[in-house]
Protein backbone atom coordinates (compact mmCIF):
# COMPACT_ATOMS: atom_id res chain seq x y z
CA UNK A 1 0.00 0.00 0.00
CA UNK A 2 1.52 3.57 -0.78
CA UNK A 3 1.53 5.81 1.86
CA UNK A 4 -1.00 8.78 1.48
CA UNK A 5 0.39 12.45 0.77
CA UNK A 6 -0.52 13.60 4.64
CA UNK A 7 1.89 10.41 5.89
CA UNK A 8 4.78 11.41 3.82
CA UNK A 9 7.34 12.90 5.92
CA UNK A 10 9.20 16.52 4.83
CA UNK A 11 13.08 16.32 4.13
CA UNK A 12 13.74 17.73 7.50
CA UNK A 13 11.81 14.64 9.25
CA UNK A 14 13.59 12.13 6.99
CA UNK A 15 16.99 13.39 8.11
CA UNK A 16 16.47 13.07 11.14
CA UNK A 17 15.52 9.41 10.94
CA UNK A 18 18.44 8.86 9.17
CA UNK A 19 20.50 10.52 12.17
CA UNK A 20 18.48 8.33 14.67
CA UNK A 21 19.22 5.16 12.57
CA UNK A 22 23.12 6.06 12.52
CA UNK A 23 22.88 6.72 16.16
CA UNK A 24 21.47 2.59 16.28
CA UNK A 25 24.51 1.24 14.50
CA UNK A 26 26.92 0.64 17.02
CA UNK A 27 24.74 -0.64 19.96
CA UNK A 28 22.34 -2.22 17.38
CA UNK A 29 22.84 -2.52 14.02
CA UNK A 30 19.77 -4.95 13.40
CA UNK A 31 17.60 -2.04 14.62
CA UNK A 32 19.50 0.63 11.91
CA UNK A 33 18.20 -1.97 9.30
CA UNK A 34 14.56 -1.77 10.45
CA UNK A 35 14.63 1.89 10.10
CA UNK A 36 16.11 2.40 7.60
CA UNK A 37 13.46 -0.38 5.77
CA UNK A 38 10.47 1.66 6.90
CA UNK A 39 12.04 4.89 5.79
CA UNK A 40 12.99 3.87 2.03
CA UNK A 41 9.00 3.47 0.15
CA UNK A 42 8.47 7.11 2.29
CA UNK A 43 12.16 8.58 0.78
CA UNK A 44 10.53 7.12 -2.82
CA UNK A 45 7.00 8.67 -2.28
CA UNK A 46 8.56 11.83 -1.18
CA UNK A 47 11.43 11.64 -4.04
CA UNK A 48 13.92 12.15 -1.93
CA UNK A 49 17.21 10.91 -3.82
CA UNK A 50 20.07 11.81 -1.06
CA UNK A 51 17.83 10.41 1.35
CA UNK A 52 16.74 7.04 -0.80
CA UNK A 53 20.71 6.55 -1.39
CA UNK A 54 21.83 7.54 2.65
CA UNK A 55 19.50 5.13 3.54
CA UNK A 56 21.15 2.37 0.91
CA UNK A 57 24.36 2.99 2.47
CA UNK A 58 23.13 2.78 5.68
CA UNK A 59 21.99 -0.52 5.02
CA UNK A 60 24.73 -1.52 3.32
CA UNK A 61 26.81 -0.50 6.14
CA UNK A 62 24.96 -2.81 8.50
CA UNK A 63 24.75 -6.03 6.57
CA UNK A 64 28.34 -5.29 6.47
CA UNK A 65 28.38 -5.42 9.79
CA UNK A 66 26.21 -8.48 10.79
CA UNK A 67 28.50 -10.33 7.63
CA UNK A 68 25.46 -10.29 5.45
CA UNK A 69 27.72 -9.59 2.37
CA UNK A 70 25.20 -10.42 -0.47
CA UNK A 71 22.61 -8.20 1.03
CA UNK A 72 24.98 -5.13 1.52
CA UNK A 73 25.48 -5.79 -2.15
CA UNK A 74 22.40 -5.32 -2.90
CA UNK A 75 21.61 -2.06 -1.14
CA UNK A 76 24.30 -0.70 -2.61
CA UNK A 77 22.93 -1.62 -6.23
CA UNK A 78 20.44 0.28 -5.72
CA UNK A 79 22.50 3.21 -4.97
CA UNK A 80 23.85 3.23 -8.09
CA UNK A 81 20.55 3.02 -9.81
CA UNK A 82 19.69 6.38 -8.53
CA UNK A 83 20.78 9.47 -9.74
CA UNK A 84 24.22 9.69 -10.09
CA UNK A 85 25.04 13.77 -9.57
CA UNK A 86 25.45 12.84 -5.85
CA UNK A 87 29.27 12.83 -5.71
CA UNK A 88 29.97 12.28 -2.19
CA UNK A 89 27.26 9.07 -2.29
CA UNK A 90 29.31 8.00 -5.12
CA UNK A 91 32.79 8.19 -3.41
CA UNK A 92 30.51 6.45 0.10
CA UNK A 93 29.48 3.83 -2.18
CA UNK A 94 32.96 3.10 -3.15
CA UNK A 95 34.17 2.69 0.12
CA UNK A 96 31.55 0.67 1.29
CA UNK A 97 31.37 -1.74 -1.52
CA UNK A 98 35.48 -2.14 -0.82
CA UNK A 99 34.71 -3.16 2.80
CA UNK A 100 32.17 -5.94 1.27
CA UNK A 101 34.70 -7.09 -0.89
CA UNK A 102 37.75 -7.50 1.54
CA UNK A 103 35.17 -9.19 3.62
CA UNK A 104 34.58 -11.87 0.86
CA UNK A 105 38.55 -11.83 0.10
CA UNK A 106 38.14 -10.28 -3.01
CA UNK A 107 41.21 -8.16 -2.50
CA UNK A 108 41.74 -6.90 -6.38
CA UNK A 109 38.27 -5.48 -6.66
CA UNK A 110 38.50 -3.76 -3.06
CA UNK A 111 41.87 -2.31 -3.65
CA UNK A 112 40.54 -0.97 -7.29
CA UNK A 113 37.81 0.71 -5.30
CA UNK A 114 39.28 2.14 -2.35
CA UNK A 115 42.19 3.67 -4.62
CA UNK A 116 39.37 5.13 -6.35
CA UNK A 117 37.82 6.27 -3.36
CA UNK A 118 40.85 8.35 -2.38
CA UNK A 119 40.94 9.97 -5.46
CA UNK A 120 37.14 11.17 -5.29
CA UNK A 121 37.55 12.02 -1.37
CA UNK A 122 40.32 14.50 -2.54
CA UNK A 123 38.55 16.36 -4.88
CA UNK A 124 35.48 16.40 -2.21
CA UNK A 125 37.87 17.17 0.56
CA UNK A 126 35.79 14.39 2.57
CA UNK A 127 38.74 13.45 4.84
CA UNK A 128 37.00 11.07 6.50
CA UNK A 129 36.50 9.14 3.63
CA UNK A 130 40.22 9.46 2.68
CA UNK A 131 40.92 8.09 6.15
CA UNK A 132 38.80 5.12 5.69
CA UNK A 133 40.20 4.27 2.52
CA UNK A 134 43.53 4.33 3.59
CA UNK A 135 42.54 1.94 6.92
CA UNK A 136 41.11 -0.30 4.08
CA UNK A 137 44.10 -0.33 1.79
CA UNK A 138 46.29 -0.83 4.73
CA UNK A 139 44.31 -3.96 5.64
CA UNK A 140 44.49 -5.58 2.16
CA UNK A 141 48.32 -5.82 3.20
CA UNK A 142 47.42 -7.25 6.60
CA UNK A 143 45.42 -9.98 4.60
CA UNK A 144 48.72 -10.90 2.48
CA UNK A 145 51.23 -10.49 6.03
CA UNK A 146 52.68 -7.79 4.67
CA UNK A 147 52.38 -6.23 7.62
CA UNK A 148 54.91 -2.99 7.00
CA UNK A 149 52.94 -1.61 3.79
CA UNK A 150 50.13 -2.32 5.96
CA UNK A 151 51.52 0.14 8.84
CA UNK A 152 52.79 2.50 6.07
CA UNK A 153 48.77 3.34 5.26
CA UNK A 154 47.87 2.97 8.70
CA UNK A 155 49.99 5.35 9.67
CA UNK A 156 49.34 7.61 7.16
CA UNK A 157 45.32 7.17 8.12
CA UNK A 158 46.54 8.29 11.40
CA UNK A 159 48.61 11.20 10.86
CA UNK A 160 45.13 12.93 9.29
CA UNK A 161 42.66 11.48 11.82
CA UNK A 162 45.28 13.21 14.81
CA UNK A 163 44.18 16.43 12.46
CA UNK A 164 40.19 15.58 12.12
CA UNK A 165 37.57 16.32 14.58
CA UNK A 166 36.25 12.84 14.88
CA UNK A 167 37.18 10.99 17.74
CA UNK A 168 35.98 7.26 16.60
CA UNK A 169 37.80 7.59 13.26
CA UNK A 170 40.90 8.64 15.38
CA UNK A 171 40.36 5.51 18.18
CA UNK A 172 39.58 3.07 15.04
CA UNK A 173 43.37 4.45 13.68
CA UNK A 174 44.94 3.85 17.04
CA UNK A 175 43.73 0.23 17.02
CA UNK A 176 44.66 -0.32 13.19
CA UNK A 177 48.47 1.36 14.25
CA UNK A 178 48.66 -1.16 17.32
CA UNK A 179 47.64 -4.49 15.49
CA UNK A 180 50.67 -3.81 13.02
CA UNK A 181 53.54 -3.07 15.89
CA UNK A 182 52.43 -6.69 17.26
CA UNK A 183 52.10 -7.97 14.00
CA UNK A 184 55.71 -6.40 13.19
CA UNK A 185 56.87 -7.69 17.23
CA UNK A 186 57.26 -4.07 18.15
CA UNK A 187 55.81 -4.94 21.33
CA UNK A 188 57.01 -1.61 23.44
CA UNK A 189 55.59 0.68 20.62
CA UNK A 190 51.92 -1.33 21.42
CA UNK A 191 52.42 -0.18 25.12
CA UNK A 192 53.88 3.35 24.73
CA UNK A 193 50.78 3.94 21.94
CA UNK A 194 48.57 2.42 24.16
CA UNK A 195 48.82 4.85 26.94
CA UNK A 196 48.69 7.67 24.54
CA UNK A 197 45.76 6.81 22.98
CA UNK A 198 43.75 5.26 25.97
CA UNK A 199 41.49 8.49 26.90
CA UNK A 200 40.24 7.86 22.81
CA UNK A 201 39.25 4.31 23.36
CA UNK A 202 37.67 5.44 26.90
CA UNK A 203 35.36 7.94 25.16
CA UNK A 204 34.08 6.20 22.01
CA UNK A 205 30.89 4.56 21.58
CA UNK A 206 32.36 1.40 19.98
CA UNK A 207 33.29 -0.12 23.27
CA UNK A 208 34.30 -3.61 21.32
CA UNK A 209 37.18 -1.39 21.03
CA UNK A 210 38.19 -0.94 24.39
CA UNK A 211 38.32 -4.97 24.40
CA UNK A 212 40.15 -5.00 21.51
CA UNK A 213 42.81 -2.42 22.57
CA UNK A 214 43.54 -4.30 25.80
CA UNK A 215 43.76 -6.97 23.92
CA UNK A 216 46.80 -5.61 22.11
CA UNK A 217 48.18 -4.31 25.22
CA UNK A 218 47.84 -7.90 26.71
CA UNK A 219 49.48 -9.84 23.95
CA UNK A 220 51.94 -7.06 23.82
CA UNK A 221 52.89 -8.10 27.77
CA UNK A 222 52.45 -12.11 27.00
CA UNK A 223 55.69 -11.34 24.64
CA UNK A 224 57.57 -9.77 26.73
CA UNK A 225 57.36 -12.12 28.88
CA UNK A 226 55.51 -10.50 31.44
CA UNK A 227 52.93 -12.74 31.94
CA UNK A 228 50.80 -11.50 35.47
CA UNK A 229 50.18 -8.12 33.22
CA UNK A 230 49.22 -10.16 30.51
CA UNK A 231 46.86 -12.01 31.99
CA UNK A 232 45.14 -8.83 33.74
CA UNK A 233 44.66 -6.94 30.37
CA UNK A 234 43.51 -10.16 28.69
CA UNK A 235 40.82 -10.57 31.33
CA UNK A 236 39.71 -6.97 31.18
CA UNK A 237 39.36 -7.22 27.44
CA UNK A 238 36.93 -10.62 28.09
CA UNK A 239 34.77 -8.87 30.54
CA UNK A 240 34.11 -5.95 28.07
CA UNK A 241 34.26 -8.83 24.77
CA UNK A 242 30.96 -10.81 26.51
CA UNK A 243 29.28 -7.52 26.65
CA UNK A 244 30.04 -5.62 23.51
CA UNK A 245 32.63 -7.84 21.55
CA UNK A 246 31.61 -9.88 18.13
CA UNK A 247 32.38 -13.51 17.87
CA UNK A 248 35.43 -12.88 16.18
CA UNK A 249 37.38 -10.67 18.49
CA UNK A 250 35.89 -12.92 21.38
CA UNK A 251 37.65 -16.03 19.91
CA UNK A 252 41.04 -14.03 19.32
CA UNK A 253 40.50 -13.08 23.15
CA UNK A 254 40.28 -16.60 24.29
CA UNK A 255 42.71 -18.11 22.60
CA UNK A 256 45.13 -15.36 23.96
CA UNK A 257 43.72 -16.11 27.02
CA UNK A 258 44.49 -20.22 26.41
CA UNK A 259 48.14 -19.41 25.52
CA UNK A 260 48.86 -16.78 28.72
CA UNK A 261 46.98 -19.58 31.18
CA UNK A 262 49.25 -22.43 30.09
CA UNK A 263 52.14 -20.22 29.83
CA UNK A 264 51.65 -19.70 33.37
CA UNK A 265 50.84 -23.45 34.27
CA UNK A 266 47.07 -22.56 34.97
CA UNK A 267 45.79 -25.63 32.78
CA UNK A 268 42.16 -25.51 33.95
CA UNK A 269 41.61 -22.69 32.94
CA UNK A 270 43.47 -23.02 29.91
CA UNK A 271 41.82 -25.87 29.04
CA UNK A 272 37.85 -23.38 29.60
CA UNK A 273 39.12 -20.67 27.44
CA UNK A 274 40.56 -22.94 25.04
CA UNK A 275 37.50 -24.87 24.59
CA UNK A 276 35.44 -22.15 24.82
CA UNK A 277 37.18 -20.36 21.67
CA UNK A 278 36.58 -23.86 19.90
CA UNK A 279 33.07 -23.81 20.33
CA UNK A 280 32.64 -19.98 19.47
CA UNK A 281 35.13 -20.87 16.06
CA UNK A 282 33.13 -23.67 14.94
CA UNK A 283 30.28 -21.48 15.01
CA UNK A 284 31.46 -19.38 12.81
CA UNK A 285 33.61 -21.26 10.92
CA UNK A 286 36.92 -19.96 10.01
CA UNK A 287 39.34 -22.30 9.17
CA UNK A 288 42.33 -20.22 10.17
CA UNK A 289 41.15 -19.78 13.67
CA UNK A 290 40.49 -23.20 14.27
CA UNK A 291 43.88 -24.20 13.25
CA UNK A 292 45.21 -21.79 16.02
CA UNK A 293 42.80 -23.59 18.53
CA UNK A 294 43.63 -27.22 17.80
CA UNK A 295 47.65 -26.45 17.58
CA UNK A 296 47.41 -24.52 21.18
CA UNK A 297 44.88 -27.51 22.76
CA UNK A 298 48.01 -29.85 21.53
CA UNK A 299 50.38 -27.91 23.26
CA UNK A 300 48.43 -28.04 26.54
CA UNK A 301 48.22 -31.18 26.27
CA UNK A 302 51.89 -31.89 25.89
CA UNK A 303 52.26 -29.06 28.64
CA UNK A 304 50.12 -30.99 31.53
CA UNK A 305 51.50 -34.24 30.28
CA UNK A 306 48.00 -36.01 28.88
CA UNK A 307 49.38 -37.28 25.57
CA UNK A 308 45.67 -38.61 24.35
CA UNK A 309 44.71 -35.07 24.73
CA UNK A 310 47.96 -33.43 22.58
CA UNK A 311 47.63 -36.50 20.12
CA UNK A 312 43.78 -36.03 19.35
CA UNK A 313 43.99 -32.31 18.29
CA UNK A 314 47.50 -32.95 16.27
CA UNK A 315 45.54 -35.50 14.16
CA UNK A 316 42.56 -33.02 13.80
CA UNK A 317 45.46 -30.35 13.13
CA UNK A 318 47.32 -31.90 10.79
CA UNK A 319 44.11 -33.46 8.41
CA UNK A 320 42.52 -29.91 8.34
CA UNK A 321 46.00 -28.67 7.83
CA UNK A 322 46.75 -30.83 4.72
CA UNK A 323 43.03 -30.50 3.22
CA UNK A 324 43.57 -26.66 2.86
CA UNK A 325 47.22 -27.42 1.57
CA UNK A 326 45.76 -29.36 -1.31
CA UNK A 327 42.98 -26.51 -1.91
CA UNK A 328 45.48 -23.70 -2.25
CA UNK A 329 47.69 -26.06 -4.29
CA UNK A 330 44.77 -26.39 -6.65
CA UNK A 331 43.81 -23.26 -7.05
CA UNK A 332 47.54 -22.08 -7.67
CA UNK A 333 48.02 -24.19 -10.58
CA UNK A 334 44.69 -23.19 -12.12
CA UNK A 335 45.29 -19.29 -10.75
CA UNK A 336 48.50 -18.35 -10.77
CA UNK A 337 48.55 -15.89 -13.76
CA UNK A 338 45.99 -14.53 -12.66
CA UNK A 339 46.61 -13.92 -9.36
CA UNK A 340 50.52 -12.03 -10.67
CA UNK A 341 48.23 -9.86 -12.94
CA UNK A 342 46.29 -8.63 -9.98
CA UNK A 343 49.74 -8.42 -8.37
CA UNK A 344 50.93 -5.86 -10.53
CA UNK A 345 48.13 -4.19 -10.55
CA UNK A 346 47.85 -3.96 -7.01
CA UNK A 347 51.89 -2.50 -7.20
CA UNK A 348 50.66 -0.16 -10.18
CA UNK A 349 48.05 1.01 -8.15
CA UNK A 350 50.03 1.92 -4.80
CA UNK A 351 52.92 3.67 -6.68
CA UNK A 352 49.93 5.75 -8.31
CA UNK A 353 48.30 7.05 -5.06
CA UNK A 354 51.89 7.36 -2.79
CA UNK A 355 52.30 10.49 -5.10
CA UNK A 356 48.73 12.00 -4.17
CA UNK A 357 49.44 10.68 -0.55
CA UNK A 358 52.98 13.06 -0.84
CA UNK A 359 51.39 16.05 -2.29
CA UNK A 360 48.13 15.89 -0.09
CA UNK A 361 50.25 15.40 3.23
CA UNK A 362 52.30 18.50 1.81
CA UNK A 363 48.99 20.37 1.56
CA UNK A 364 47.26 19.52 4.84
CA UNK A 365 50.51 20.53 6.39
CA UNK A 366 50.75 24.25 4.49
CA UNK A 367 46.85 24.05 5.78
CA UNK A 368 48.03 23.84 9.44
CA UNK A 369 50.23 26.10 9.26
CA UNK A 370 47.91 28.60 8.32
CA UNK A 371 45.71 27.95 10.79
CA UNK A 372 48.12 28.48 13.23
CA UNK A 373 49.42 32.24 11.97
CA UNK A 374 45.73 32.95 11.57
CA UNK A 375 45.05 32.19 15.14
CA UNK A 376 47.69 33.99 16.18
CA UNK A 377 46.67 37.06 14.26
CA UNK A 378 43.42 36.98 16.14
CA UNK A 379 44.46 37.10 19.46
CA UNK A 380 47.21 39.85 19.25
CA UNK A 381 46.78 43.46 18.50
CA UNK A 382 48.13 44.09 14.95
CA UNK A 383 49.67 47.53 16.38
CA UNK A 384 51.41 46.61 19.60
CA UNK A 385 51.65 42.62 19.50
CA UNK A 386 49.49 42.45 22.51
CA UNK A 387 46.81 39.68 23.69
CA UNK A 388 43.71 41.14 22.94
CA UNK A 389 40.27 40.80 24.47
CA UNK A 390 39.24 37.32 22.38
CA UNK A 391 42.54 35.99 23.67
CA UNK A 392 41.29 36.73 27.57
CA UNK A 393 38.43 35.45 26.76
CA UNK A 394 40.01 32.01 25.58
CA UNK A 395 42.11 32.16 28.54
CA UNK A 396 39.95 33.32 31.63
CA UNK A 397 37.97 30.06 32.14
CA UNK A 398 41.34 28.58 32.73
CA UNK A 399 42.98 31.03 34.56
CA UNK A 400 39.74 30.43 36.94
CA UNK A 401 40.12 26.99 37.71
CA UNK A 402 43.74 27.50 38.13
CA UNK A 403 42.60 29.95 40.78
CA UNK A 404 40.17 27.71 42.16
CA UNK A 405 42.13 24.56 42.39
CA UNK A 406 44.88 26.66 44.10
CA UNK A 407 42.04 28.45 46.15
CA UNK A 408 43.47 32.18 45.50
């Protein structure tokens, strides 16, 4: 049934559904999706094109989420069905459609898209969107364990979200940085960056990413051998991962968990968290997980001495083990051209955009600059170089509480 003309909601009103449903995506994306399915016949009726394709990405971006990959595909068809003068849409779309792909591991077609992306978020000067892409690009590389291009676009992510006025994009940076110093075993940087960058993690509103961040900070510990720290930070991250964590970074948090308890001789509880990141695996099914899970039951069971236990999960090891040895072997004989073609055009691609990267990093800093003499200029008297009256009023609230705290 169409809705009648009185029902129809103005531009204003659909707006501000479409704030209320991004406001639902972190705590609940499920509930973004139900929003954002009652809003799209009224965005049609009304002919409301932005809000018709915000609401598409929207979508998109929570199917994404919940690993509904074939759906987010879909929404994001029908973006592109709609008009296409909507060049900021177009350069969302791109980045969204890259994160669908690298979720599939279709790593060509993501890095084709998120190299495009950076390209159209210059010319829009959505920074935010260049930020993204370069997380993205950088996590390509982490898919292929080339973990120091990863950190090179990582980094570079960083260095503009330290500039940017949005705090998550800066925590999600933080967390991207950190993964590739323990990745790279430069276990001390984790732990310096991590105190630096706590009060960001403390703030957000993804709180999966606190877990995930002490996370780092614990495995950081576990290889430097300190062990009682790593075992704290570990724990912390498990009491916030079975509140706010998906199954994912829960199983990574057990198994760490697994490794520090047997590494410190605590085999009961090795043996709960390691079984307990079995179950969670199998549930989800990844292959490369569950590898990690049966070699690290073996070695507790060669730690506390119960050779059934350690021979059991070798065998289960070792036959998933060969299985995917004989798929990959497959599919490089049948692939292997193909797969150096998208090589090189991955390499093509980089040495293309590490110019723009140069020249836009060259530009935001003249930018700052700027900014800086600017601000100067407006709290000094051009005559005599003194602070003027916006410059006490900048600096009187503090002055207060200075006065306060030392009650003068």
């Amino acid at each position: 049934m169409s809705a009648s003309i009185d029902t129809i909601p103005s531009l204003a009103e659909l707006d501000q559904q479409i704030r209320e449903a991004r406001l639902w995506f972190i705590p609940d994306c499920s509930k973004t999706i139900t929003l954002m399915q009652a809003l799209l016949p009224l965005a049609r009726a009304q002919g409301a094109v932005r809000q018709e394709a915000e609401a598409q990405l929207l979508l998109a971006r929570s199917y994404w989420a919940l690993n509904q990959l074939e759906l987010g595909h879909t929404a994001l068809n029908h973006v592109l069905q709609l008009d296409e003068q909507l060049p900021q849409i177009n350069a969302e779309h791109d980045n969204l459609r890259a994160d669908l792909y690298l979720a599939a591991c279709e790593y060509s077609q993501a890095l084709k898209l998120w190299t495009a992306c950076l390209k159209k978020a210059l010319k829009l000067h959505a920074y935010d969107l260049y930020i993204e892409s370069c997380l993205g690009l950088g996590n390509i590389f982490v898919a292929h364990a080339q973990y120091g291009e990863a950190l090179r676009w990582h980094d570079l992510a960083l260095e503009f979200a330290r500039k940017s006025r949005d705090h998550e994009l800066l925590a999600e940076c933080f967390l991207h940085v950190a993964a590739d110093y323990n990745f790279l075993g430069e276990y001390k940087l984790t732990l310096a960056m991590s105190k630096q960058a706590e009060p960001a993690f403390i703030t957000s509103r993804h709180k999966a990413w606190l877990a995930d961040w002490y996370l780092y900070r614990g495995e950081a510990y576990f290889h430097l051998n300190a062990l009682v720290e790593a075992q704290a930070w570990l724990q912390s991250a498990w009491e916030l991962n079975q509140q706010y964590g998906y199954p994912w970074s829960q199983a990574i948090n057990l198994l760490a968990l697994g490794r520090t308890s047997t590494a410190l001789l605590r085999f009961s509880d090795a043996e709960h968290f390691l079984t307990l990141a079995h179950e969670k695996i199998a549930a989800f099914g990844s292959q490369t997980l569950m590898l990690r899970a049966l070699n690290q039951l073996a070695e507790l069971g060669r730690a506390k001495g119960d050779a059934k236990m350690e021979w059991e999960n070798r065998r289960l090891y070792n036959e998933m083990a060969i299985a995917d040895a004989e798929k990959l072997a497959k599919e490089k004989l049948t692939s292997s051209l193909d797969r150096r073609i998208r090589e090189l055009d991955t390499q093509l691609l980089v040495l293309q955009t590490r110019q723009e990267n140069l020249m836009l990093r060259q530009k935001s800093s003249a930018d700052s600059e700027l900014l800086q003499t600017l601000r100067a200029v407006s709290l000094q008297d051009p005559l005599t170089g003194v602070s003027n009256r916006r410059c006490l009023d900048d600096e009187m609230p503090v002055l207060f509480q200075r006065c306060g705290e030392d009650q003068r």
